[in-house]
C-alpha atoms as a PDB file:
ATOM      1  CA  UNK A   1      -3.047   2.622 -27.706  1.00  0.00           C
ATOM      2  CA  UNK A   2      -1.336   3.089 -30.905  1.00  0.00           C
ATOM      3  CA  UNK A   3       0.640   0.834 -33.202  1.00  0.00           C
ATOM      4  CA  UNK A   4       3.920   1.842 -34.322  1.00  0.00           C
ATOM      5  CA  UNK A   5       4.628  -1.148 -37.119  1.00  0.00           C
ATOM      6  CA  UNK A   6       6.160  -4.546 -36.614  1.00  0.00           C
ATOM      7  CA  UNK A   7       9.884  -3.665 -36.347  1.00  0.00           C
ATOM      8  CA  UNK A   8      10.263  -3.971 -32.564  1.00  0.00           C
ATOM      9  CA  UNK A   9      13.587  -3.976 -32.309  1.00  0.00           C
ATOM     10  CA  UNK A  10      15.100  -7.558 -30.631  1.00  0.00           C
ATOM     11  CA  UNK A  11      11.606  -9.498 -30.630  1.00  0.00           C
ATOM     12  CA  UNK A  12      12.665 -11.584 -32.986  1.00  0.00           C
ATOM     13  CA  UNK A  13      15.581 -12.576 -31.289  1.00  0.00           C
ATOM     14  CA  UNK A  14      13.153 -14.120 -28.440  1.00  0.00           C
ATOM     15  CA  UNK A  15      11.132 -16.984 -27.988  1.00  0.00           C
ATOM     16  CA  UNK A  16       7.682 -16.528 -28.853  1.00  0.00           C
ATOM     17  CA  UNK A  17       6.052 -15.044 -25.768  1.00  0.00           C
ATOM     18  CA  UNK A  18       2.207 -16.265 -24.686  1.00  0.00           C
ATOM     19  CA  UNK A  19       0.087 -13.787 -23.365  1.00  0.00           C
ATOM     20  CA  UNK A  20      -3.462 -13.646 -22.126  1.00  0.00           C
ATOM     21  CA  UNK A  21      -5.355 -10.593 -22.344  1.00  0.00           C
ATOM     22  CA  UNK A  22      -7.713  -9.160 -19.367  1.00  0.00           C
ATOM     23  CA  UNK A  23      -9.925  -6.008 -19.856  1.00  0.00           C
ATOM     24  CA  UNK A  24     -13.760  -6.116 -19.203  1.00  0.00           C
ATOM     25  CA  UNK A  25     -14.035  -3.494 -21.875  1.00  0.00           C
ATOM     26  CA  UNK A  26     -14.593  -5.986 -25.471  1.00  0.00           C
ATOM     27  CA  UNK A  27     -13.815  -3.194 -27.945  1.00  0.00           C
ATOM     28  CA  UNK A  28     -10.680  -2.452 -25.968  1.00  0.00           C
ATOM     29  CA  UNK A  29      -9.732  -5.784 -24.905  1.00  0.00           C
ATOM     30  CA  UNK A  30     -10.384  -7.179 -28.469  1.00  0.00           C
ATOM     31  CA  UNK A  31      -8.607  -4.018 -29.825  1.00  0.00           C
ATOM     32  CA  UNK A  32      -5.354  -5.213 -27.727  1.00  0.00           C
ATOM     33  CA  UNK A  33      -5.380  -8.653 -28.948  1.00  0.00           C
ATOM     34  CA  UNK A  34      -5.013  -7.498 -32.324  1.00  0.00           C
ATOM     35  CA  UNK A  35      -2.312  -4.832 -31.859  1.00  0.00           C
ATOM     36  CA  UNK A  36      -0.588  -7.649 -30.002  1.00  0.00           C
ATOM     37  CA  UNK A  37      -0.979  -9.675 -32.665  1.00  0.00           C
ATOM     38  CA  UNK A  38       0.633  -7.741 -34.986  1.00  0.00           C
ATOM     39  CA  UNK A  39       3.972  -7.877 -33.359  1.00  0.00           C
ATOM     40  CA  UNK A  40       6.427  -9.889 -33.272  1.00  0.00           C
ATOM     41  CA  UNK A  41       7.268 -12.596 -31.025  1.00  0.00           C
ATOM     42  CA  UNK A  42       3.746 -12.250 -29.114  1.00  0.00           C
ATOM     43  CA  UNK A  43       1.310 -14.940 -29.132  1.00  0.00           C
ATOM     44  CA  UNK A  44      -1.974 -13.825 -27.562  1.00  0.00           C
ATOM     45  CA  UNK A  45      -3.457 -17.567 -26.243  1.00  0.00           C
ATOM     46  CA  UNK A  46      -6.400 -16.227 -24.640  1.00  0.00           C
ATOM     47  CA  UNK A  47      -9.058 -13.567 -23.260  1.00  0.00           C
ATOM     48  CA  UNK A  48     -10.558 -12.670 -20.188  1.00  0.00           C
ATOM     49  CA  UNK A  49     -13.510 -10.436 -19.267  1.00  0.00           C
ATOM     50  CA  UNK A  50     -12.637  -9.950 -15.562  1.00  0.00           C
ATOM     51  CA  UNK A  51      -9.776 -11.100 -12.998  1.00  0.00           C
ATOM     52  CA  UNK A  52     -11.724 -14.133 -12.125  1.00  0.00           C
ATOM     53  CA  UNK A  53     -11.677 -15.466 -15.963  1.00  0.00           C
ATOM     54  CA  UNK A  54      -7.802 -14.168 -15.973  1.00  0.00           C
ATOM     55  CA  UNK A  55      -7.172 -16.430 -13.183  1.00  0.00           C
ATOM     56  CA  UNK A  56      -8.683 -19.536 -13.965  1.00  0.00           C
ATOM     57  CA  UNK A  57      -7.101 -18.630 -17.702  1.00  0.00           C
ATOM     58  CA  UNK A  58      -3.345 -18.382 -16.242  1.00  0.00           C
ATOM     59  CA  UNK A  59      -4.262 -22.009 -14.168  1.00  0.00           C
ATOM     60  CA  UNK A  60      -5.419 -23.514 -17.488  1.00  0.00           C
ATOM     61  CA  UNK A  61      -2.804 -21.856 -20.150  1.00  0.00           C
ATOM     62  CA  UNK A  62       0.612 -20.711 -18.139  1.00  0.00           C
ATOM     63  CA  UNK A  63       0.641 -17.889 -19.980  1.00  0.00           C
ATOM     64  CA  UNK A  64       4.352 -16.072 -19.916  1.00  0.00           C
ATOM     65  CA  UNK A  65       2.177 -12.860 -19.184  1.00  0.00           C
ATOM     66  CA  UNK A  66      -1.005 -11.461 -18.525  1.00  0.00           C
ATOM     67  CA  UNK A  67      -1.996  -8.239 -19.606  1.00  0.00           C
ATOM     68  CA  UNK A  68      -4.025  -7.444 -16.801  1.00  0.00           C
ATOM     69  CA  UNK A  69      -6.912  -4.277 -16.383  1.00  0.00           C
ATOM     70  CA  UNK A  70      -7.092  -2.833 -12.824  1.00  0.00           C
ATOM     71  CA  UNK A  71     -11.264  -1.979 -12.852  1.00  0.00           C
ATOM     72  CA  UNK A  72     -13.132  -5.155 -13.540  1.00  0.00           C
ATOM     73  CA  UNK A  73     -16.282  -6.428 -12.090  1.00  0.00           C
ATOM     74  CA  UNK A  74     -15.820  -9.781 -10.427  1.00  0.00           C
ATOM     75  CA  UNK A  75     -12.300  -9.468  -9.432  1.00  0.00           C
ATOM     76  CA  UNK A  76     -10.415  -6.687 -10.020  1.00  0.00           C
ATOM     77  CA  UNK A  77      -6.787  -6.348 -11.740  1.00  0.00           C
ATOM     78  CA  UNK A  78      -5.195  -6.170  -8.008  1.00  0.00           C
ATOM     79  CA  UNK A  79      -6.313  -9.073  -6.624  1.00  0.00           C
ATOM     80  CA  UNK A  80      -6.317 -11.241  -9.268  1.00  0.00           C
ATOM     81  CA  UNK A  81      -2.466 -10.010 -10.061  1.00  0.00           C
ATOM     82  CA  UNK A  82      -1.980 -11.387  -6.323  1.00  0.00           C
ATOM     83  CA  UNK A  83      -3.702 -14.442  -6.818  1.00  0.00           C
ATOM     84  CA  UNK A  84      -1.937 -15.094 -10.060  1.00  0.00           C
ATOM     85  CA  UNK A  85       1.286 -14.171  -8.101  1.00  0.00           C
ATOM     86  CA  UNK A  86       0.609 -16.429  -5.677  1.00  0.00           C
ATOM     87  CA  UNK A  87      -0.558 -19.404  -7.559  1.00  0.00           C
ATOM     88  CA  UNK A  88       0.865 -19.479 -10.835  1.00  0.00           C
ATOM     89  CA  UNK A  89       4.372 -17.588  -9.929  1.00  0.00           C
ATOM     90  CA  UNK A  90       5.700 -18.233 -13.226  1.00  0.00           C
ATOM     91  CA  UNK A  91       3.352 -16.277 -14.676  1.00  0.00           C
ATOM     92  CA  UNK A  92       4.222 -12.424 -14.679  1.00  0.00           C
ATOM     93  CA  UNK A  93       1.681  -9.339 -14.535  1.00  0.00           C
ATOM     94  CA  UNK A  94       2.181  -6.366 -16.854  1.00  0.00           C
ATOM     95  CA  UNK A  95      -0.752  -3.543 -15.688  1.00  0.00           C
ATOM     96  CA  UNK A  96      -2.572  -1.942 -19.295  1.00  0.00           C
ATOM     97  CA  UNK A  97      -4.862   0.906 -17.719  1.00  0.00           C
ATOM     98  CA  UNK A  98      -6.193   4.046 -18.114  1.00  0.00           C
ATOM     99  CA  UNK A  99      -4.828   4.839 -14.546  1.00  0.00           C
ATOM    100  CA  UNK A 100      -1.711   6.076 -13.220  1.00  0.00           C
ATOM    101  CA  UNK A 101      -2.677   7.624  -9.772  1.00  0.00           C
ATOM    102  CA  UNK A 102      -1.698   6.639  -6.584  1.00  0.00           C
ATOM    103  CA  UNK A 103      -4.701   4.331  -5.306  1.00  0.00           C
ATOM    104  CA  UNK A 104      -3.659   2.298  -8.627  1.00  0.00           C
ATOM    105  CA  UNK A 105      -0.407   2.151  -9.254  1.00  0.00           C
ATOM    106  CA  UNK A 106       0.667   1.233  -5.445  1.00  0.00           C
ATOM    107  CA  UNK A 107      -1.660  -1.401  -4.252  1.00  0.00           C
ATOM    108  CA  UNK A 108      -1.052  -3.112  -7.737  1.00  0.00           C
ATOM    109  CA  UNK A 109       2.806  -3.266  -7.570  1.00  0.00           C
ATOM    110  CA  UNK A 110       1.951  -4.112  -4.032  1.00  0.00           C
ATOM    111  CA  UNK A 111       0.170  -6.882  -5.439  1.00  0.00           C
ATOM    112  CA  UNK A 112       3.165  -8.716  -7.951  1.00  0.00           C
ATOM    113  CA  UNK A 113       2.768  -6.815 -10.710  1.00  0.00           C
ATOM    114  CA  UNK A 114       6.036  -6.271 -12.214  1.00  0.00           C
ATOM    115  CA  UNK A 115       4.869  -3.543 -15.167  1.00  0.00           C
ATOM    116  CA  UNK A 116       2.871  -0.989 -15.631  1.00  0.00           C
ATOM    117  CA  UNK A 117       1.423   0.878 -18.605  1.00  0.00           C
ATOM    118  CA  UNK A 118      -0.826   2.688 -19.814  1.00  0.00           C
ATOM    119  CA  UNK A 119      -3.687   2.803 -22.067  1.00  0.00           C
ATOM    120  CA  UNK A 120      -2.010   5.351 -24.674  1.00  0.00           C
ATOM    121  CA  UNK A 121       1.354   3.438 -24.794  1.00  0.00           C
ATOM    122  CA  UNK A 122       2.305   1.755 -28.518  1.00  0.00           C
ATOM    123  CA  UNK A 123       3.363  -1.534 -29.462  1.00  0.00           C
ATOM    124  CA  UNK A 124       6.946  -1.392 -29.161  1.00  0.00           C
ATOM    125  CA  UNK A 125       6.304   0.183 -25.499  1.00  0.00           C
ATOM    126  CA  UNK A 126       3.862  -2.947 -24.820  1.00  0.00           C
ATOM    127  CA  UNK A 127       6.448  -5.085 -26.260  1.00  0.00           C
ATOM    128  CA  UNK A 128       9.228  -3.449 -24.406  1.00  0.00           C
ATOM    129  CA  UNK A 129       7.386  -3.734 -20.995  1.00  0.00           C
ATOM    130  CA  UNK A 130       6.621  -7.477 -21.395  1.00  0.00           C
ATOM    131  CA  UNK A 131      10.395  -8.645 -22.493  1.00  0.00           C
ATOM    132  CA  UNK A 132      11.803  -6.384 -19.359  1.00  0.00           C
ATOM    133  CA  UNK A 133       9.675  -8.115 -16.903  1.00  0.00           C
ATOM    134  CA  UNK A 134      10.387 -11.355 -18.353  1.00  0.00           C
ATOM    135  CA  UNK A 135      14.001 -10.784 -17.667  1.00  0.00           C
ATOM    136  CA  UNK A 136      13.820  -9.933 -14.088  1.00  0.00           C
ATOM    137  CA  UNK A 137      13.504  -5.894 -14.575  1.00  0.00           C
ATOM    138  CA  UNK A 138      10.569  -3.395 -14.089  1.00  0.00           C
ATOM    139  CA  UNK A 139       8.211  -2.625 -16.893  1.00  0.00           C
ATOM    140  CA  UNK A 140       7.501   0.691 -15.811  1.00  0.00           C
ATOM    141  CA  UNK A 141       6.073   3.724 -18.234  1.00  0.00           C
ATOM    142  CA  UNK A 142       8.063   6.638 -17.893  1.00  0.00           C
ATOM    143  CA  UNK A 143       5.103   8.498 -16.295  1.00  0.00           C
ATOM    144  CA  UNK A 144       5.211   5.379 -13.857  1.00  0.00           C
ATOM    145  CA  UNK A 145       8.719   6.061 -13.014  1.00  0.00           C
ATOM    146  CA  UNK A 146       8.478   9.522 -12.524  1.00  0.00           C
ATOM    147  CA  UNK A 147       5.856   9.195 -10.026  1.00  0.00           C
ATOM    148  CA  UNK A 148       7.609   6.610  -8.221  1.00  0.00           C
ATOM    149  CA  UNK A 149      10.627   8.708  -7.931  1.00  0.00           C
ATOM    150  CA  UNK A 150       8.738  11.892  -7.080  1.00  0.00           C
ATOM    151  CA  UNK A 151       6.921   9.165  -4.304  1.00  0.00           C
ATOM    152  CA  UNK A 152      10.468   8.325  -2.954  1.00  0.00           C
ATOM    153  CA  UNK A 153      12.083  11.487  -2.899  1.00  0.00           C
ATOM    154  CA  UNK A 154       9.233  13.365  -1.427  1.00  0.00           C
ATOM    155  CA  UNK A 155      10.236  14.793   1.722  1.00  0.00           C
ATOM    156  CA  UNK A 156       8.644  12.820   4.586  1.00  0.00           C
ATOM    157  CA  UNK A 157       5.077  14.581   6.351  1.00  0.00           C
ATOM    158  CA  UNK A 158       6.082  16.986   8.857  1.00  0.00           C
ATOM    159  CA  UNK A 159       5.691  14.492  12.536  1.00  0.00           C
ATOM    160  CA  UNK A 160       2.067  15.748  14.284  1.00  0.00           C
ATOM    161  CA  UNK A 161       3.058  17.796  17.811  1.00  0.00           C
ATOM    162  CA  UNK A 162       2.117  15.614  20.922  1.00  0.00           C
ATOM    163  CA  UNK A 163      -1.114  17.897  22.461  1.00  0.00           C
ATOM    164  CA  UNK A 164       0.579  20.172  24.958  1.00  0.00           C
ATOM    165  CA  UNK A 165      -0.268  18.872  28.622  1.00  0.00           C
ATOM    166  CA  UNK A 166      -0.640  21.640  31.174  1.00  0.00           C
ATOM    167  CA  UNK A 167       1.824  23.265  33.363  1.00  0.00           C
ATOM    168  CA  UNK A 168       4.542  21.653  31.501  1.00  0.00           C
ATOM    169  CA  UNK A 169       3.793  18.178  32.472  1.00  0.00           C
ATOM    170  CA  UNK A 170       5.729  15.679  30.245  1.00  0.00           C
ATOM    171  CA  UNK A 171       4.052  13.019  28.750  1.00  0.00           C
ATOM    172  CA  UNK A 172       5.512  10.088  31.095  1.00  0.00           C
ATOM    173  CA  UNK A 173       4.652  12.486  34.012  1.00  0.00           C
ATOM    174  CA  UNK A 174       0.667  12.607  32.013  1.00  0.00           C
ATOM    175  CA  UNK A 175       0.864   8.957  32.188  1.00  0.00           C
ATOM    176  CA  UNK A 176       1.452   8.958  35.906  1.00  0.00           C
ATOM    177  CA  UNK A 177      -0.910  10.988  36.951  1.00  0.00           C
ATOM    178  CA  UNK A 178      -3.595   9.581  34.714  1.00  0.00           C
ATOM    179  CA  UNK A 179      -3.192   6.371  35.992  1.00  0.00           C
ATOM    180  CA  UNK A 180      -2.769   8.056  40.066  1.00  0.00           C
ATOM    181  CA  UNK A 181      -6.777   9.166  39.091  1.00  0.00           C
ATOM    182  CA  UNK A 182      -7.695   5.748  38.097  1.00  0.00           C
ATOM    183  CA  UNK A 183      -6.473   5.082  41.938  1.00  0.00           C
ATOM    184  CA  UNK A 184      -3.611   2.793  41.116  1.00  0.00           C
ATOM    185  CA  UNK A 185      -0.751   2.730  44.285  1.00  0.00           C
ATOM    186  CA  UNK A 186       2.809   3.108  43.347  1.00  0.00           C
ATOM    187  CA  UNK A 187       4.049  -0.228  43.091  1.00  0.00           C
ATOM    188  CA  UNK A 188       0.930  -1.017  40.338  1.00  0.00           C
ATOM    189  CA  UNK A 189       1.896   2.420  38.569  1.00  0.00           C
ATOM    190  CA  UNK A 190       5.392   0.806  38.410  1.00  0.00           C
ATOM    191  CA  UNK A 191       4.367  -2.361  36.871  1.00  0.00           C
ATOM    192  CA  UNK A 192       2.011  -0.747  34.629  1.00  0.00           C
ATOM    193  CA  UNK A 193       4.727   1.383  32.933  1.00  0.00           C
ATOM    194  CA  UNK A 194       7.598  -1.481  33.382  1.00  0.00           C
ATOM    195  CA  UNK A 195       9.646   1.434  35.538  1.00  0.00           C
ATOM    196  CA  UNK A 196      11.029   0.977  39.286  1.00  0.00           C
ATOM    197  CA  UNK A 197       8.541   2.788  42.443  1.00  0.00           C
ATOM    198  CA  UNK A 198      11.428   5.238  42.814  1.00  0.00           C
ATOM    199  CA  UNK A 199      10.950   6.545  39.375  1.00  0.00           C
ATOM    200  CA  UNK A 200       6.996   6.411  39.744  1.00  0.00           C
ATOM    201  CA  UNK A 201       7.685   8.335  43.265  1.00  0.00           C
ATOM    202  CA  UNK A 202      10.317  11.024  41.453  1.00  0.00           C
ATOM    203  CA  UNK A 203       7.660  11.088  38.377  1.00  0.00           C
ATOM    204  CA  UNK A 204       4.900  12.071  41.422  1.00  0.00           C
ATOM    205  CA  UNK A 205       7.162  14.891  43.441  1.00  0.00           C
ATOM    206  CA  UNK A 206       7.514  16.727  39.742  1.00  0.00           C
ATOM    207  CA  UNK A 207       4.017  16.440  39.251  1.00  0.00           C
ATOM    208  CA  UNK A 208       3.147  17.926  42.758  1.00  0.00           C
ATOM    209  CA  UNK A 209       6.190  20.502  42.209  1.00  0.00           C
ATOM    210  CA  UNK A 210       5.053  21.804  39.111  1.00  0.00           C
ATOM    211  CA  UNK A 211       1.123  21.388  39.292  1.00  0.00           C
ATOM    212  CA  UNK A 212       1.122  22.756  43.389  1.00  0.00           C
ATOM    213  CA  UNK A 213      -0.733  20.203  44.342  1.00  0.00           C
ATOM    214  CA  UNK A 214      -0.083  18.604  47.720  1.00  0.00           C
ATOM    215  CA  UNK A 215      -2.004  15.174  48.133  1.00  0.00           C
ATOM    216  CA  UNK A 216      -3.212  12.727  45.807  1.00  0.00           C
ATOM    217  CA  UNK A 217      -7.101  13.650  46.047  1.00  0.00           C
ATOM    218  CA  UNK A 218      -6.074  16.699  44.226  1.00  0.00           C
ATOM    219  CA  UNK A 219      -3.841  14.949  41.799  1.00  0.00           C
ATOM    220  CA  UNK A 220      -7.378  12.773  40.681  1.00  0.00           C
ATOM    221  CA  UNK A 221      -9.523  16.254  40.777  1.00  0.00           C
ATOM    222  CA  UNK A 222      -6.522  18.115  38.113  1.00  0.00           C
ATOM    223  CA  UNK A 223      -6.354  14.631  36.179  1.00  0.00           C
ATOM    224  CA  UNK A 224     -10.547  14.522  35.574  1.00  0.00           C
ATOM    225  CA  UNK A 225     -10.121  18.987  35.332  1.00  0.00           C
ATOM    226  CA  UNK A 226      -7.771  18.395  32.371  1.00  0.00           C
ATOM    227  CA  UNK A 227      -9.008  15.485  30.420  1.00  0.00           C
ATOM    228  CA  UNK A 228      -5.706  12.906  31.937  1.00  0.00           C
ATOM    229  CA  UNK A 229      -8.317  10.631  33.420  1.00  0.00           C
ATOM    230  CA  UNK A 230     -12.101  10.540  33.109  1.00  0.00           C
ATOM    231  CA  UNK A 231     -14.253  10.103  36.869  1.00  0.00           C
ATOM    232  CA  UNK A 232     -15.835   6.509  37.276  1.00  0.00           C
ATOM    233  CA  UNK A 233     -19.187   6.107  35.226  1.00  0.00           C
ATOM    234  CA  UNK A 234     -18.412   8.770  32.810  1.00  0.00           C
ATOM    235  CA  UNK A 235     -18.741   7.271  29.184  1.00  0.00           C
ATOM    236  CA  UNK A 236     -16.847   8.272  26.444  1.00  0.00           C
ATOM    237  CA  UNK A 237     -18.553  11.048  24.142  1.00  0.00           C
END
């Protein structure tokens, strides 16, 4: 963190803004408090060591913000952001970390948390952050919105190819004759898969037609041969 003087421009057009401090770290989280200090229009009214002292804290102060840590023992940032959130919703979170990846910055916007910074960002940033949250906008970092864009725009993971069933049996028609080698009659196929018998009986002639198979007793012995069913007594490996 760095401090870039007191002239933060518009602070001292606001009310004064309370804020309570969370970091487990006391050089760091003592280190905030005074930067915040320094600025105008911030009030720091209190301290926590961990998420469970920044919860009992927001119950006890009604702090405008809390300047919340994600890796704390106790409680971490996450869950006491959503149990600050869910509590003491006048209350906003504002995320100060060392962390912008992924497992971090998701679950804690997931969470409430309405900004997110981190550890090397300056006073006016801080300041910044905490005023656009309290008017109803993000308090993102730029690196924070970049990765959220580059999250949204990413193209979506190529869909995983249904295993190929043999002798180009569909996967309805799999279903069918899975259920034929668990010894099921038509009319319980049919209310098993919600469809009509004639369906289950078409589903069965394009099994026999494409597999050669003529009766059911060799529909159950393909099913077991190619993994559609498993025989009675067989466990699971």
């Amino acid at each position: 963190m760095t401090g870039n003087g007191p002239g933060v421009p518009g602070a001292e057009t606001r009310g004064t803004i309370k804020v309570v401090v969370a970091d487990d770290q006391s050089v760091v989280r003592e280190g905030i408090v005074m930067l915040l200090g320094l600025l105008p229009g911030i009030e720091v009214i209190g301290s926590a060591r961990d998420g469970e002292e920044a919860v009992a804290l927001t119950g006890r102060l009604a702090p405008d913000i809390v300047l919340m840590d994600l890796r704390m023992p106790r409680c971490d940032g996450v869950e006491a952001t959503r149990r600050i959130r869910a509590e003491y919703p006048g209350t906003e979170v504002v995320i100060l970390t060392t962390y912008a990846d992924d497992d971090s910055l998701f679950p804690a916007l997931k969470a409430g948390a309405r900004g997110y910074l981190t550890k090397d960002a300056g006073g006016d940033e801080i300041v910044k952050s905490i005023q656009d949250v309290l008017a109803g906008q993000a308090g993102l970092a730029p690196s924070v919105q970049r990765r959220l864009l580059e999250r949204v725009t990413a193209p979506p993971p190529a869909p995983v190819a249904p295993a190929e069933l043999p002798d180009g049996l569909t996967a309805r028609e799999g279903e069918v004759l899975g259920l034929v080698a668990e010894g099921m009659s038509n009319s319980e196929i049919s209310h098993a898969l919600h469809i009509s018998t004639a369906t289950v009986k078409t589903h069965i002639n394009n099994i026999f037609g494409k597999t050669g198979m003529r009766d059911r007793a060799q529909a159950v012995r393909y099913a077991y041969r190619h993994g559609l069913s498993r025989p009675p007594g067989r466990s699971h490996s």
